[in-house]
Protein backbone atom coordinates (compact mmCIF):
# COMPACT_ATOMS: atom_id res chain seq x y z
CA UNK A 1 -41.74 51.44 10.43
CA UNK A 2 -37.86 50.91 10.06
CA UNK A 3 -36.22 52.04 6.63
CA UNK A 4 -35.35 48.01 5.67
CA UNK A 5 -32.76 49.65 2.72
CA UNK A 6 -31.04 50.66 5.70
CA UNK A 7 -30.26 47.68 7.14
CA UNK A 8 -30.25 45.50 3.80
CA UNK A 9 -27.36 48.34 2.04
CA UNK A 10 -28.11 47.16 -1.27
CA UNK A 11 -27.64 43.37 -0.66
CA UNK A 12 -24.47 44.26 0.97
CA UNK A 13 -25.98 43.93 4.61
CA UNK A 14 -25.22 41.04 5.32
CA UNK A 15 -21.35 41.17 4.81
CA UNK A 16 -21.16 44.38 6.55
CA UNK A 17 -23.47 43.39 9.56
CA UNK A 18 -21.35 39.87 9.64
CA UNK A 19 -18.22 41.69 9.77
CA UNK A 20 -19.67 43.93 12.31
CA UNK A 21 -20.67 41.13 15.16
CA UNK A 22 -17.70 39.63 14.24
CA UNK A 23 -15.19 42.88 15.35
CA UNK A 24 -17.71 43.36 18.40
CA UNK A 25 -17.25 39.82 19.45
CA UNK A 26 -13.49 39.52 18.92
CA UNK A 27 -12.76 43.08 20.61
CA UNK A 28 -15.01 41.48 23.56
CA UNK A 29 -13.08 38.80 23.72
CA UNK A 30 -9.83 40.18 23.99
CA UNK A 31 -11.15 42.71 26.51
CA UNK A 32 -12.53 39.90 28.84
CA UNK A 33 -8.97 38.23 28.49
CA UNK A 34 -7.14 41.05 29.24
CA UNK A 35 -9.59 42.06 32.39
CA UNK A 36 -8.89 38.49 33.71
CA UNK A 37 -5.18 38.51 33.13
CA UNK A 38 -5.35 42.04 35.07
CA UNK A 39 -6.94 40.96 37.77
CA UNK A 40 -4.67 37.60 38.28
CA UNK A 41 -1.54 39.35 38.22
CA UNK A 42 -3.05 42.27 41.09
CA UNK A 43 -4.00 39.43 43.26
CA UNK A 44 -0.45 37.88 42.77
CA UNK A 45 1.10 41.64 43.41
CA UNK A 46 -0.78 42.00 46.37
CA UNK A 47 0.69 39.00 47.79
CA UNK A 48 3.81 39.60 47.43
CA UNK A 49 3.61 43.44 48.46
CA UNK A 50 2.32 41.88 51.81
CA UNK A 51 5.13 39.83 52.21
CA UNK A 52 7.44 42.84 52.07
CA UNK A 53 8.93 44.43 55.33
CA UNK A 54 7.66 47.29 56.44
CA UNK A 55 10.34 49.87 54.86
CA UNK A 56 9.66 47.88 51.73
CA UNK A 57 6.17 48.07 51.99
CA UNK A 58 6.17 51.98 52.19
CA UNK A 59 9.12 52.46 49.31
CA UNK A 60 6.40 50.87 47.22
CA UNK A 61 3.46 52.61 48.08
CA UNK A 62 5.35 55.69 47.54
CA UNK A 63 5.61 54.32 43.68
CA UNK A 64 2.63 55.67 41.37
CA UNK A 65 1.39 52.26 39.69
CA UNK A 66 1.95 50.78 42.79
CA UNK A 67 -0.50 53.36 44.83
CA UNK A 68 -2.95 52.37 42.41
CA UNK A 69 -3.22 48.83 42.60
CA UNK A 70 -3.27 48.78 46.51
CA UNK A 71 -6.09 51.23 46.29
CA UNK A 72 -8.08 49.54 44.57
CA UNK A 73 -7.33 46.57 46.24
CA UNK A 74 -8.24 48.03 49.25
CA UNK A 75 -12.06 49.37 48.17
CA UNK A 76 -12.90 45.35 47.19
């Protein structure tokens, strides 16, 4: 069976399990955020890149960050 001292910490467990969840959940939080907020602004880059000419259109994919985001764009 499971060492219980382990997880109790001599009474200071709690507290240190608490503050625990409480990093995990607030780190998750800002993660989901920030995946949402990425995802928005691709979609909103993507429709602007294809309202671009075509010379436009090729100056940016020439453009590192740029490559990136229409390739991934292009596997969904």
């Amino acid at each position: 069976m499971i060492n219980l001292e382990i997880l109790f910490m001599n009474s200071y467990g709690v507290y240190v399990w608490l503050s625990f969840i409480f990093t995990f959940v607030i780190c998750l939080g800002f993660y989901l955020k920030t995946n949402k907020t990425l995802k928005k602004l691709e979609k909103d880059f993507i429709k602007e890149a294809e309202s671009l000419s075509k010379q436009e259109f090729e100056n940016l994919k020439k453009q590192k960050i740029a490559k990136e985001i229409l390739v991934s764009h292009s596997k969904n």
